[in-house]
Protein backbone atom coordinates (compact mmCIF):
# COMPACT_ATOMS: atom_id res chain seq x y z
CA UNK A 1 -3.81 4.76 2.48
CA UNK A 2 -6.31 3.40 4.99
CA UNK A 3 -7.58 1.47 2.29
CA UNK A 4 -3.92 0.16 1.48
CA UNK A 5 -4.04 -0.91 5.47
CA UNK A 6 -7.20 -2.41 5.94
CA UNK A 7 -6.69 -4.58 2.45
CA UNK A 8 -3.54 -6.09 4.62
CA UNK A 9 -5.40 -7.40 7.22
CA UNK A 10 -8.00 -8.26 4.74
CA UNK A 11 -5.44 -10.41 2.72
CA UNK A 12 -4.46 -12.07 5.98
CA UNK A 13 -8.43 -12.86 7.00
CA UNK A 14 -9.12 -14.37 3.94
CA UNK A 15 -6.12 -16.34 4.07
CA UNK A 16 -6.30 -17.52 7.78
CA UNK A 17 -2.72 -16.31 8.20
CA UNK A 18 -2.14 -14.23 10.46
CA UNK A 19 0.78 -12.27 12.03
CA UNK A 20 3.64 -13.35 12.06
CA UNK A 21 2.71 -14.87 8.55
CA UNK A 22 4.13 -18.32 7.09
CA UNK A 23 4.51 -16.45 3.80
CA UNK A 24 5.33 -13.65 2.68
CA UNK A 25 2.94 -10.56 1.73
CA UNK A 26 4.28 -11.95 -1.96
CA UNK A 27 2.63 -15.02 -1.50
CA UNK A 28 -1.35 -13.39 -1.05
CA UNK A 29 -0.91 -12.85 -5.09
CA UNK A 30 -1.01 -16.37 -5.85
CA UNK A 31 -4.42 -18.15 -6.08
CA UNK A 32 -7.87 -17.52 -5.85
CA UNK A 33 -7.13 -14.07 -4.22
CA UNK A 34 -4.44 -12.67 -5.52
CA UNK A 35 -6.48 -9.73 -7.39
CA UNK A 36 -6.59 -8.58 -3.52
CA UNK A 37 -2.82 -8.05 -3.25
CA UNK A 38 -3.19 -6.24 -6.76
CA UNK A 39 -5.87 -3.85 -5.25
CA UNK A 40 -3.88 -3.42 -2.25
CA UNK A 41 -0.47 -2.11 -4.05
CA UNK A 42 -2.25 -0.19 -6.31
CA UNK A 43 -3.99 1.40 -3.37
CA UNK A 44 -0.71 1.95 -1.54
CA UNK A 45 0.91 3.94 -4.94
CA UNK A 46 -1.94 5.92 -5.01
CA UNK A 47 -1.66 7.05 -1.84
CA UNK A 48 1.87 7.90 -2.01
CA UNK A 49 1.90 9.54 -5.02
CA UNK A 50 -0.92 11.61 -3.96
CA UNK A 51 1.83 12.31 -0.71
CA UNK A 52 4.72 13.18 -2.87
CA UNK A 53 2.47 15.42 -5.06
CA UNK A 54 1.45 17.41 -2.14
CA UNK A 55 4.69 17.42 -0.71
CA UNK A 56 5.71 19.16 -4.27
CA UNK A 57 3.11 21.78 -3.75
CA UNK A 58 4.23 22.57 -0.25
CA UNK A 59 8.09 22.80 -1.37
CA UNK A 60 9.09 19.33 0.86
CA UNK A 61 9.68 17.51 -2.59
CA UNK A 62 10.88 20.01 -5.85
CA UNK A 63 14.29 18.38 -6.11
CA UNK A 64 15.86 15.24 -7.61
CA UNK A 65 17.27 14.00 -4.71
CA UNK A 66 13.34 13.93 -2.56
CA UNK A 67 11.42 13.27 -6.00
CA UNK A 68 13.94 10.04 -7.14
CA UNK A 69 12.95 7.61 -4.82
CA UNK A 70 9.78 8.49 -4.46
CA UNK A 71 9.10 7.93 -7.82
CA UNK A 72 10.94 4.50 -7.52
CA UNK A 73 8.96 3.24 -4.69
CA UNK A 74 5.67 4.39 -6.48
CA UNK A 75 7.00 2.24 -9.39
CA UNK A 76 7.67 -0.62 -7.08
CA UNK A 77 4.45 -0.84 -6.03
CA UNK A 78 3.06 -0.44 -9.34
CA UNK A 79 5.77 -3.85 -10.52
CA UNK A 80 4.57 -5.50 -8.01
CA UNK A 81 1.00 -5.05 -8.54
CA UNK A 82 0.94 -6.40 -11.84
CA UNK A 83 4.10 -8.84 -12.09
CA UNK A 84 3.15 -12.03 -9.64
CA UNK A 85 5.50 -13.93 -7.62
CA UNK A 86 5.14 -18.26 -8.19
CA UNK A 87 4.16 -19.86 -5.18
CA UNK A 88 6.89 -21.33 -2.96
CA UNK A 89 8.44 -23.66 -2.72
CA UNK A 90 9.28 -24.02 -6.39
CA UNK A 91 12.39 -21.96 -7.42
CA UNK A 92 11.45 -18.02 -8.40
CA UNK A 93 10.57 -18.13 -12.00
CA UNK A 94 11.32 -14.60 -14.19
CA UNK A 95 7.98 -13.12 -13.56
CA UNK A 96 9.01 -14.04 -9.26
CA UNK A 97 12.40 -12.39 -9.54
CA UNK A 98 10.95 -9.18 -11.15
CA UNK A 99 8.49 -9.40 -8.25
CA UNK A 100 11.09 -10.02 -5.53
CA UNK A 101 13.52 -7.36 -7.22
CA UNK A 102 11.05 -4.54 -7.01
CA UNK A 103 9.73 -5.66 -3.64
CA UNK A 104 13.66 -5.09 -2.30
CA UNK A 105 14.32 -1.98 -4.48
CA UNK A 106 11.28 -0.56 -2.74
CA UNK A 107 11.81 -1.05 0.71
CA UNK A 108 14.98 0.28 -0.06
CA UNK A 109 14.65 3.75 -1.49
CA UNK A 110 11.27 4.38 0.43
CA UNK A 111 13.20 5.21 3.62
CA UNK A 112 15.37 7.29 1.96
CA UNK A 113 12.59 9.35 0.48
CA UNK A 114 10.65 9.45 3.55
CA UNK A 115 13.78 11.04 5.85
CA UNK A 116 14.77 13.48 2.48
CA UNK A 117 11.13 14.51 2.54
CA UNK A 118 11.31 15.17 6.19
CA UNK A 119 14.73 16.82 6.32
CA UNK A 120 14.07 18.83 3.32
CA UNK A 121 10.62 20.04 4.43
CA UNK A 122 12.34 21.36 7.87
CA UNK A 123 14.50 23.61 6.43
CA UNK A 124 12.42 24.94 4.17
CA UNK A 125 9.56 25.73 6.99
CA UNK A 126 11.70 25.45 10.14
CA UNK A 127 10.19 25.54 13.21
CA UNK A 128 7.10 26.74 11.62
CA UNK A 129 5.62 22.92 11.42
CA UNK A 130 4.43 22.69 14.84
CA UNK A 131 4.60 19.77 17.71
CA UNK A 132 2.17 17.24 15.46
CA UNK A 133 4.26 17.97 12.27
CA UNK A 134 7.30 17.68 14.47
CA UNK A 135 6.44 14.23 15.86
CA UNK A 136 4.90 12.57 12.80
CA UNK A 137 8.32 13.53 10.96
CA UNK A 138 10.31 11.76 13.89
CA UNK A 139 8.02 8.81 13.85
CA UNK A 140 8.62 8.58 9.86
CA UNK A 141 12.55 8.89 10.36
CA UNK A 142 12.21 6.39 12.88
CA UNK A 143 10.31 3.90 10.93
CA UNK A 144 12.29 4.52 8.23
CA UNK A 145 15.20 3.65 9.77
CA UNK A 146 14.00 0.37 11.62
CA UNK A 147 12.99 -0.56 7.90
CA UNK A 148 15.68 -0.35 6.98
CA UNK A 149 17.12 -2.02 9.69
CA UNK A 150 14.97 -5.24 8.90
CA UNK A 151 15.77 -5.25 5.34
CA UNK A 152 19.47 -6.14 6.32
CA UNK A 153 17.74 -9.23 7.97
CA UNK A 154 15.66 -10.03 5.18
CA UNK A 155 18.96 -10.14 2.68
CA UNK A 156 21.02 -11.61 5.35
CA UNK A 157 18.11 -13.94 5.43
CA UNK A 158 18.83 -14.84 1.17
CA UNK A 159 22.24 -15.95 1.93
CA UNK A 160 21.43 -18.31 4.59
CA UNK A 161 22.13 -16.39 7.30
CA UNK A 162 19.21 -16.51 10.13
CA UNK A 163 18.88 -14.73 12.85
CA UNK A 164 15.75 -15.58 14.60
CA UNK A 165 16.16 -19.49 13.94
CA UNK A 166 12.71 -19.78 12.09
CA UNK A 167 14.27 -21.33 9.06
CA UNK A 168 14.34 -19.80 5.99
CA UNK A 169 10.65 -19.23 4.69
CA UNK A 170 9.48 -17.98 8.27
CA UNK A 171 12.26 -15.38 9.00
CA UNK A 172 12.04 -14.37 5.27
CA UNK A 173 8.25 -13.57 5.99
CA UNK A 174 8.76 -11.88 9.29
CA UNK A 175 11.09 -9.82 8.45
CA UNK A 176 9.66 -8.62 5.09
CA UNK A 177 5.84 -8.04 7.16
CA UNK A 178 7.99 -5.33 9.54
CA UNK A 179 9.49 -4.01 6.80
CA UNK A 180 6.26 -3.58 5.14
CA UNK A 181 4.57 -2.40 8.73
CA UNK A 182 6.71 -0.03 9.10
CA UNK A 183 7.03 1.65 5.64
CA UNK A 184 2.95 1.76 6.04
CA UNK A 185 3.45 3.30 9.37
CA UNK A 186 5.56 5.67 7.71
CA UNK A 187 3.63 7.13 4.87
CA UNK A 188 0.91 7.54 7.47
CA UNK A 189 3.21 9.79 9.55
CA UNK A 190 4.37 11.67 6.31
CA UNK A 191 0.90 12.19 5.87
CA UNK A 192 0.16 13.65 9.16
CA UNK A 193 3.47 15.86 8.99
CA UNK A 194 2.34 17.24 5.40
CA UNK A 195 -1.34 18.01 6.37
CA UNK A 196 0.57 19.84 9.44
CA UNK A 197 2.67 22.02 7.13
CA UNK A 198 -0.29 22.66 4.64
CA UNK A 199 -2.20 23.77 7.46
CA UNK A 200 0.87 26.28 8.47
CA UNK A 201 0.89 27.33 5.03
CA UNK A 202 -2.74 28.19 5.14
CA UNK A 203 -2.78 30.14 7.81
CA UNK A 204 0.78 31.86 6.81
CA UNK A 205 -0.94 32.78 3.78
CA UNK A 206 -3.96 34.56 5.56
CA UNK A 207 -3.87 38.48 5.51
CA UNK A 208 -3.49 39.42 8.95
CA UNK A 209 -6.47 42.20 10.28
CA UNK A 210 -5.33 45.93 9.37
CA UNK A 211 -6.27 47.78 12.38
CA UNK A 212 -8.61 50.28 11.23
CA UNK A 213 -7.33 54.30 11.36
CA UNK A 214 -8.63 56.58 14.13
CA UNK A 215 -11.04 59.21 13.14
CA UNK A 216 -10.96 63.07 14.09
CA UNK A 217 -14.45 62.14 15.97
CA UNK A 218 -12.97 58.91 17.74
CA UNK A 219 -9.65 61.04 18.85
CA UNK A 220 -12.01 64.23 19.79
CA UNK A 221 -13.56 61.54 22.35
């Protein structure tokens, strides 16, 4: 996952475009570079299948409803990776719909995931998680939700209607970098939350010391 992260900045360096971008993350797939966006998806599903596999283990992610979108976002990523976008601003061809289809199908369901993960992990430990699980699970909720929130922008932003003024191609981009910030900023705090609960679960699972018997001689004493 710090890979995934470092590979967006990298993306950006190469590309002298920097935040807020003139295109969008879809865009860094088109050229001489674009086996660097590859790399950086695939990173990004590796990392969070590798999070909704441990969050199997630890019981945060055994039913449909957690393991769904997960999987779906994973898949995204995967899409994405491997189907380019065409470069703007010539109309999407197939292979750019597919592209901008997953793209929006994934920063859809990943929220979802994220705050089922959360939800479902806290009843199933309870207040056994600690303050850092605690926290990292509100900072996911919350970046899941203000995803969320910026995706509504970035499909208000498809029929024409713009918010922030920029014109079309610039709010499209802004919008979809936040949305992308924030789901990044949100498997990190998964992350943190499930290392928190394995680390519960270890120490749960630890035999507690059996004070030892007193002896005839110790009691005589």
């Amino acid at each position: 996952m710090i890979v995934g992260a470092f590979c967006v900045l990298a993306m950006q360096a190469v590309s002298g475009d920097w935040f807020p971008p003139d295109v969008s993350i879809s865009q860094y797939g088109v050229g001489r570079y674009g086996w660097m966006l590859t790399f950086t998806l695939l990173c990004l599903a590796a990392a969070s299948a590798l999070l909704l596999w441990g969050a199997y283990r630890l019981g945060s992610a055994r039913q449909w409803r957690v393991v769904l979108p997960g999987t779906v976002w994973i898949l995204a990523l995967v899409v994405m990776a491997f189907v380019p976008t065409n470069e703007w601003p010539a109309p999407l061809s197939l292979t750019g719909q597919i592209h901008q289809a997953a793209a929006v199908l994934g920063l859809f369901v990943a929220p979802i995931g994220a705050m089922l993960m959360v939800g479902v992990g806290a009843r199933h430990h309870g207040p056994t998680d600690g303050k850092t699980g605690r926290r990292a699970g509100a900072v996911a909720v919350g970046s899941a939700l203000l995803g969320w929130f910026f995706l509504v922008l970035l499909l208000l932003t498809n029929i024409d209607i713009d918010v922030t003024g920029l014109g079309y191609q610039r709010a499209w981009s802004l919008h979809q970098t936040i949305a992308v910030v924030l789901d990044i900023i949100m498997v990190f705090a998964l992350i943190i939350s499930m290392r928190a609960r394995a680390a519960t679960a270890r120490m749960q699972s630890q035999p507690s010391p059996v004070a030892f018997p007193a002896t005839s001689r110790s009691v005589s004493r």
